[in-house]
Protein backbone atom coordinates (compact mmCIF):
# COMPACT_ATOMS: atom_id res chain seq x y z
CA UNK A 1 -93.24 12.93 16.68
CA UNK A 2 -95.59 10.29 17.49
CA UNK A 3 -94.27 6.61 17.81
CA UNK A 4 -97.86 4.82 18.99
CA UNK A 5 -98.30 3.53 15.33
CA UNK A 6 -95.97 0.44 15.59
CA UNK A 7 -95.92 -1.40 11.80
CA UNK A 8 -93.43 -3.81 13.19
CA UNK A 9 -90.95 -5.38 16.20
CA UNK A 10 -88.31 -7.50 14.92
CA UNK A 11 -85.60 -8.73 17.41
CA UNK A 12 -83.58 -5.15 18.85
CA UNK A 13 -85.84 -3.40 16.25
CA UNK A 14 -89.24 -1.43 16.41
CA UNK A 15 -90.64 0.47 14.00
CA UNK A 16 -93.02 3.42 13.86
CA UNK A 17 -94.96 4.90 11.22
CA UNK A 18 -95.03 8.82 12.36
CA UNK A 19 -97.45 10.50 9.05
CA UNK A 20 -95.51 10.08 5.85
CA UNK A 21 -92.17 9.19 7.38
CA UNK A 22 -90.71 5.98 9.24
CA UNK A 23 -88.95 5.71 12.09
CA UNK A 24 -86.61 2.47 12.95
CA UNK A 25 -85.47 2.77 16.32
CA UNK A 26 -82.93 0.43 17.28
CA UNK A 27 -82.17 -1.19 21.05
CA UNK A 28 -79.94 0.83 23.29
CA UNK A 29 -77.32 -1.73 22.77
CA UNK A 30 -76.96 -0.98 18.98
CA UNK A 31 -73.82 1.00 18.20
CA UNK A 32 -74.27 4.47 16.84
CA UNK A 33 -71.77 3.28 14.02
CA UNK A 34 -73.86 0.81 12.46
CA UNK A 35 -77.23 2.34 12.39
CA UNK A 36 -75.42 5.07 11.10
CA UNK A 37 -73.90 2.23 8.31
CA UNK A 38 -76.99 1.20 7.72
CA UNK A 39 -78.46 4.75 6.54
CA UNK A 40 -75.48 5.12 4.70
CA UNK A 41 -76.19 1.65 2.87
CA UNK A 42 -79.32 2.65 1.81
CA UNK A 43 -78.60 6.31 0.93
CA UNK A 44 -76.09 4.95 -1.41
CA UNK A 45 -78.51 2.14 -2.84
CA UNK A 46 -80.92 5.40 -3.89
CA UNK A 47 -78.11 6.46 -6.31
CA UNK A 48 -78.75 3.12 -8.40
CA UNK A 49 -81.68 2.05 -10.66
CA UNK A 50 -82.74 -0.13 -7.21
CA UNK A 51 -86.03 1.37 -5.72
CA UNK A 52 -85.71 2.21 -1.94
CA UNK A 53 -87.40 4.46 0.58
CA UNK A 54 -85.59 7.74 0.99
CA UNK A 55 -83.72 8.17 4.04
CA UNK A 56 -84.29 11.73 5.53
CA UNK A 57 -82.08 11.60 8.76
CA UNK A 58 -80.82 9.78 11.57
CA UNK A 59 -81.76 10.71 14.94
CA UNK A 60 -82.00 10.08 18.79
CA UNK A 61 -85.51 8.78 19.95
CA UNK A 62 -85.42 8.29 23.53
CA UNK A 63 -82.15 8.07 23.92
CA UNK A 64 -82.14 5.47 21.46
CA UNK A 65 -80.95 6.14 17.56
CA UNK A 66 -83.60 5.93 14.94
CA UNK A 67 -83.12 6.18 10.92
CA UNK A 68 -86.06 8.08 9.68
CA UNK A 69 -87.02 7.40 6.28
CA UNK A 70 -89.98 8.18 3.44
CA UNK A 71 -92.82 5.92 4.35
CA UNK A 72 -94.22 3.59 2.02
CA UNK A 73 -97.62 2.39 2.10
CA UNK A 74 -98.23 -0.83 1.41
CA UNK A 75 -97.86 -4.47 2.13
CA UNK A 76 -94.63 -6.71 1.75
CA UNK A 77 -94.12 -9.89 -0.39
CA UNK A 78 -94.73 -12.20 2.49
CA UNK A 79 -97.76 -10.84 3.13
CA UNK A 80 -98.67 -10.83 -0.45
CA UNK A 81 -97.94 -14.48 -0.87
CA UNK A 82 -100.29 -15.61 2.74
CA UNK A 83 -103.01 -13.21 1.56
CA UNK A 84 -103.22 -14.19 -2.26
CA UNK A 85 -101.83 -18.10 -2.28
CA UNK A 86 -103.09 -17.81 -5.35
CA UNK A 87 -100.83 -15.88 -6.95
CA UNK A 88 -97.79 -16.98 -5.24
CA UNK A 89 -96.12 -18.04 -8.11
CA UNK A 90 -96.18 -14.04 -9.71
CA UNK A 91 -94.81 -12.71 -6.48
CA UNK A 92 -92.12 -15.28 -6.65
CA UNK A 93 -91.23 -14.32 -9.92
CA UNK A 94 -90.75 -10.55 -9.19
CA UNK A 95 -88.75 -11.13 -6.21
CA UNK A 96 -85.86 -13.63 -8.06
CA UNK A 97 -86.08 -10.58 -10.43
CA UNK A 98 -85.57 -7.65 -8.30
CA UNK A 99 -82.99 -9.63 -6.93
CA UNK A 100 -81.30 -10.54 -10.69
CA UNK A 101 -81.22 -6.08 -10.78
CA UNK A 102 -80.25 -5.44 -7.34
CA UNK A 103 -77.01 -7.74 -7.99
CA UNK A 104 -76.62 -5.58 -11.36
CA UNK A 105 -76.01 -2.57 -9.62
CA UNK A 106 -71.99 -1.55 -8.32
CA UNK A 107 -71.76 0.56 -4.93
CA UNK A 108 -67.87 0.17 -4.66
CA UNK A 109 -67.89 2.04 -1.05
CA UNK A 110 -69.93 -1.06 -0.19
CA UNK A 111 -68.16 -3.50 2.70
CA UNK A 112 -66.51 -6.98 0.05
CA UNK A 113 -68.70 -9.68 1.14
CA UNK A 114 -65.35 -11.97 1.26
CA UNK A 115 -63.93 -9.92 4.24
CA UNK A 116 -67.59 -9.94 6.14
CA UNK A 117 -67.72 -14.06 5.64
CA UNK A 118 -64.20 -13.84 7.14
CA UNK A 119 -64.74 -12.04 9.95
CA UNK A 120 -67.95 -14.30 10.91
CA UNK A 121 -66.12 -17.60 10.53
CA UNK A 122 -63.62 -16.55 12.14
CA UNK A 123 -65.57 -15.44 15.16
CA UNK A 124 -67.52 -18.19 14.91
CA UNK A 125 -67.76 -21.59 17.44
CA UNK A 126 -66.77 -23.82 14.49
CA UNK A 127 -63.56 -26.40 14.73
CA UNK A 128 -60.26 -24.87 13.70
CA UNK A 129 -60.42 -27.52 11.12
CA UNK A 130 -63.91 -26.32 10.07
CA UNK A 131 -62.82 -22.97 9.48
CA UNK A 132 -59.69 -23.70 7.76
CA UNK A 133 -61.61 -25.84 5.18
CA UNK A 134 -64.18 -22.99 4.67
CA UNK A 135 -61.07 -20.30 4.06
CA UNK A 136 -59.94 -22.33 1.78
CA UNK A 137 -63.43 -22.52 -0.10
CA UNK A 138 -63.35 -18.99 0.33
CA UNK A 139 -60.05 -18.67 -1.29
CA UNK A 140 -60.91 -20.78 -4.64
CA UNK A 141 -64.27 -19.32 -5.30
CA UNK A 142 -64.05 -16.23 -8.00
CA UNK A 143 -64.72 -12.93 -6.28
CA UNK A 144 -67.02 -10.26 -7.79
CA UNK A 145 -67.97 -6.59 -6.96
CA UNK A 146 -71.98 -7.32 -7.21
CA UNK A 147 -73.85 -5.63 -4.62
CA UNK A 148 -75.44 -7.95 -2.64
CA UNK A 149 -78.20 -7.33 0.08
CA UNK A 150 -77.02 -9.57 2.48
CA UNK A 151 -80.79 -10.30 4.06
CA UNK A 152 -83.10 -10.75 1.05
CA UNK A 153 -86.20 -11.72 1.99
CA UNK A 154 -89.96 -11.61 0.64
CA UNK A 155 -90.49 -9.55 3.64
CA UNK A 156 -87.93 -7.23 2.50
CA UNK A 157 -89.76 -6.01 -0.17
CA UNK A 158 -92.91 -3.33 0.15
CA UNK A 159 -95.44 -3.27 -2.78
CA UNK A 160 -96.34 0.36 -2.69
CA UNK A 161 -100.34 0.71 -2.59
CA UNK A 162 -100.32 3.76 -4.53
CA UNK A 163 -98.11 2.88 -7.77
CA UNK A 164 -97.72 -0.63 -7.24
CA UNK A 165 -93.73 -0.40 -7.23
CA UNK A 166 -91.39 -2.57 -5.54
CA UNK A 167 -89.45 -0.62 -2.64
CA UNK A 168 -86.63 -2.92 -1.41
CA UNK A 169 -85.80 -2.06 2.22
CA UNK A 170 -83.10 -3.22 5.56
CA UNK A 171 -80.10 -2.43 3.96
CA UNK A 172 -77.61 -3.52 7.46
CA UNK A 173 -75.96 -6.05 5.52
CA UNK A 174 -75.46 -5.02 2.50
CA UNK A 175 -71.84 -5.52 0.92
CA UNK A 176 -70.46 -6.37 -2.85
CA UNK A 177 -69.25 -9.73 -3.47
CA UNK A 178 -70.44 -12.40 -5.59
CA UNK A 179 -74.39 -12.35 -6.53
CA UNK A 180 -73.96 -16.51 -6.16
CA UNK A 181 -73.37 -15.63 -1.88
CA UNK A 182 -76.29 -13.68 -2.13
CA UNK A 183 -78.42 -16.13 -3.36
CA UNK A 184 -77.26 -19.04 -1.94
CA UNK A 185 -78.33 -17.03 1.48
CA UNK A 186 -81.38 -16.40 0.71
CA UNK A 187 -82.27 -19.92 -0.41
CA UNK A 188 -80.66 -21.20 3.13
CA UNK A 189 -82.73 -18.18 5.01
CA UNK A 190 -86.30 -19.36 2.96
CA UNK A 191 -85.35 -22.99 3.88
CA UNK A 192 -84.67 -22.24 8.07
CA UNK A 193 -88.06 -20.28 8.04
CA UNK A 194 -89.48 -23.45 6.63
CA UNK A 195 -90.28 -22.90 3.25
CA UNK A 196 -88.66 -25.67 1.84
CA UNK A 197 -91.15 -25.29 -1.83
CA UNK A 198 -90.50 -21.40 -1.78
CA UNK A 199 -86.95 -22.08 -1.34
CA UNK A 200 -87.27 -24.30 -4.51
CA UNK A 201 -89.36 -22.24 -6.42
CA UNK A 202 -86.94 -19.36 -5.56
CA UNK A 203 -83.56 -21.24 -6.72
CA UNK A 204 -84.71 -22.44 -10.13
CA UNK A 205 -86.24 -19.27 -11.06
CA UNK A 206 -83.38 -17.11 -10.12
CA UNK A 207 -80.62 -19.72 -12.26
CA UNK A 208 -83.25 -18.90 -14.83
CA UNK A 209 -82.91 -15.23 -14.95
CA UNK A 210 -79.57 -14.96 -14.12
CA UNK A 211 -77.99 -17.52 -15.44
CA UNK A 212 -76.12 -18.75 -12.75
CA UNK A 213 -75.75 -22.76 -12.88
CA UNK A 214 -77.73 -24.03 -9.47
CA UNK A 215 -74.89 -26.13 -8.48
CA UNK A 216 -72.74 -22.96 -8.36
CA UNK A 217 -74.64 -21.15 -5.86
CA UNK A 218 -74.77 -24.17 -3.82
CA UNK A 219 -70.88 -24.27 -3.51
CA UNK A 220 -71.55 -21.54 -1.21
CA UNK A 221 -73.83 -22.96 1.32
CA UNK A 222 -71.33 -24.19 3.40
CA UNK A 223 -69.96 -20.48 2.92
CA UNK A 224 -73.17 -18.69 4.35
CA UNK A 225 -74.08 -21.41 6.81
CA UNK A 226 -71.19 -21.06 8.97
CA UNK A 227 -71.25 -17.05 8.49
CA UNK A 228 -75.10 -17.50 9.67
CA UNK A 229 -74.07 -19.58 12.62
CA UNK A 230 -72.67 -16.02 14.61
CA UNK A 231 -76.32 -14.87 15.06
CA UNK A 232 -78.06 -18.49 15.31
CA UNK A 233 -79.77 -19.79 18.60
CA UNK A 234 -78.05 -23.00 19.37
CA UNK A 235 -80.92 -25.42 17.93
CA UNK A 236 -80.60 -23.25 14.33
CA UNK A 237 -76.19 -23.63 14.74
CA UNK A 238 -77.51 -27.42 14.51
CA UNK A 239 -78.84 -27.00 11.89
CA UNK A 240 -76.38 -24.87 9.77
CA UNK A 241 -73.86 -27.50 10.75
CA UNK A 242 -75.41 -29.28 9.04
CA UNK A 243 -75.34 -27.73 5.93
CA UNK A 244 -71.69 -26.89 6.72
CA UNK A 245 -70.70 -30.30 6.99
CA UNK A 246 -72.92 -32.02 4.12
CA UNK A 247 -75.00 -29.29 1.94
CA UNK A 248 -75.93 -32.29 -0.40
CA UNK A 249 -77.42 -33.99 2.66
CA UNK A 250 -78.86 -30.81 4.22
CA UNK A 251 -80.71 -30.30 1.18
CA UNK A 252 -82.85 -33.04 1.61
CA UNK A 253 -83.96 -32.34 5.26
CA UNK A 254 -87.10 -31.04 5.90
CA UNK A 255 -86.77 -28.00 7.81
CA UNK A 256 -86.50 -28.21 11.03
CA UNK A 257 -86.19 -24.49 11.88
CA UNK A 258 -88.94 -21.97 11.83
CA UNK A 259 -87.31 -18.78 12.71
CA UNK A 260 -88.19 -14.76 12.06
């Protein structure tokens, strides 16, 4: 096994490239139960029509467990989009569309998205009155069995170099819920990382293909803020408040967060 090819570090993740597989190796602090969730995420998301790498096993590396999967040559979305500006607009496109199909797809073992947003509010620093106002949101807004990927990025998304086919990958926080939840997190995700046009861009094209009403969606930034404000450093739970507190207002900030 060699792990001296590193293809990325990201927060209590590092990840090897070891031939044709790839090996994420989590911190020593992650719990055996949720890498193992996360394998089982994916593993499940290769049943559907939704392209993903192959998991082949999970495994100790160094005392520290790994989920090996196929590897896939080539670059993500993101890096698309900084190497080709000029073509931006296409890769935009195809991600609001692979997320339209991965929102088509049912994986009832999946975790309901309602019960996650929950459990994060409810462990969250907000006011008591805070979080009783977002139940309540919670309560009133339909609930569907979509699955959503809980993390969708353009990052998230490998371009393979050989076929040219979109392999969606990260599957920790995947649940089923309502596709709006999905999107609406992604938007708020696009706009902390400060891409306030790609944000744009992203929303209106992906009302367009699914036909979800943009005002919808943002009934549940308030939702996905607070849920988002567990993991946040204390300048981005500033932020989020923010968007908790007055989503109209939020959304005419300029971003003033700039985070992996």
């Amino acid at each position: 096994m060699n792990l001296d090819r590193i293809i990325s570090v990201q927060n209590s993740i590092t990840v090897f490239r070891d031939g044709d597989r790839c090996l994420k190796v989590f911190n020593e602090d992650c719990a055996k139960a949720d890498v193992i969730n996360e394998a089982l995420n994916q593993a499940r998301m290769e049943e559907t029509t939704v392209t993903v790498p192959k998991i082949l096993e999970v495994t100790e590396v160094n005392g520290k467990w790994a989920i090996v999967s196929e590897y896939i040559k080539g670059e993500n979305l993101e890096q698309l989009m900084e190497r080709y500006p000029e073509k931006a607009g296409e890769y935009m496109e195809l991600f609001a569309s692979l997320h339209c199909h991965i929102h088509q797809q049912s994986c009832p073992m999946f975790k309901k998205l309602k019960d996650e947003l929950q459990r994060n509010i409810n462990s969250s620093e907000l006011s008591a009155t805070d979080r009783y106002d977002l139940y309540s949101r919670l309560e009133r807004i339909p609930k569907y069995n979509e699955v959503c990927h809980g993390n969708f990025v353009p990052s998230k998304v490998i371009i393979s170099a050989a076929t040219g086919e979109p392999y969606i990958i990260d599957w920790f926080h995947a649940t089923q819920g309502n596709a709006a939840a999905d999107a609406a997190l992604t938007y708020l995700l696009l706009r902390m990382r400060g891409c306030r046009e790609e944000a744009e861009q992203y929303l209106a094209l992906f009302c367009e293909k699914s036909g979800i009403e943009p005002h919808y969606i943002r009934r549940w930034m308030p939702l996905v803020a607070a849920s988002q404000t567990v993991v946040a450093n204390a300048r981005s739970r500033a932020v989020l408040q923010r968007w908790i507190d007055d989503p109209a207002g939020a959304q005419e900030l300029e971003t003033e967060v700039n985070e992996a």
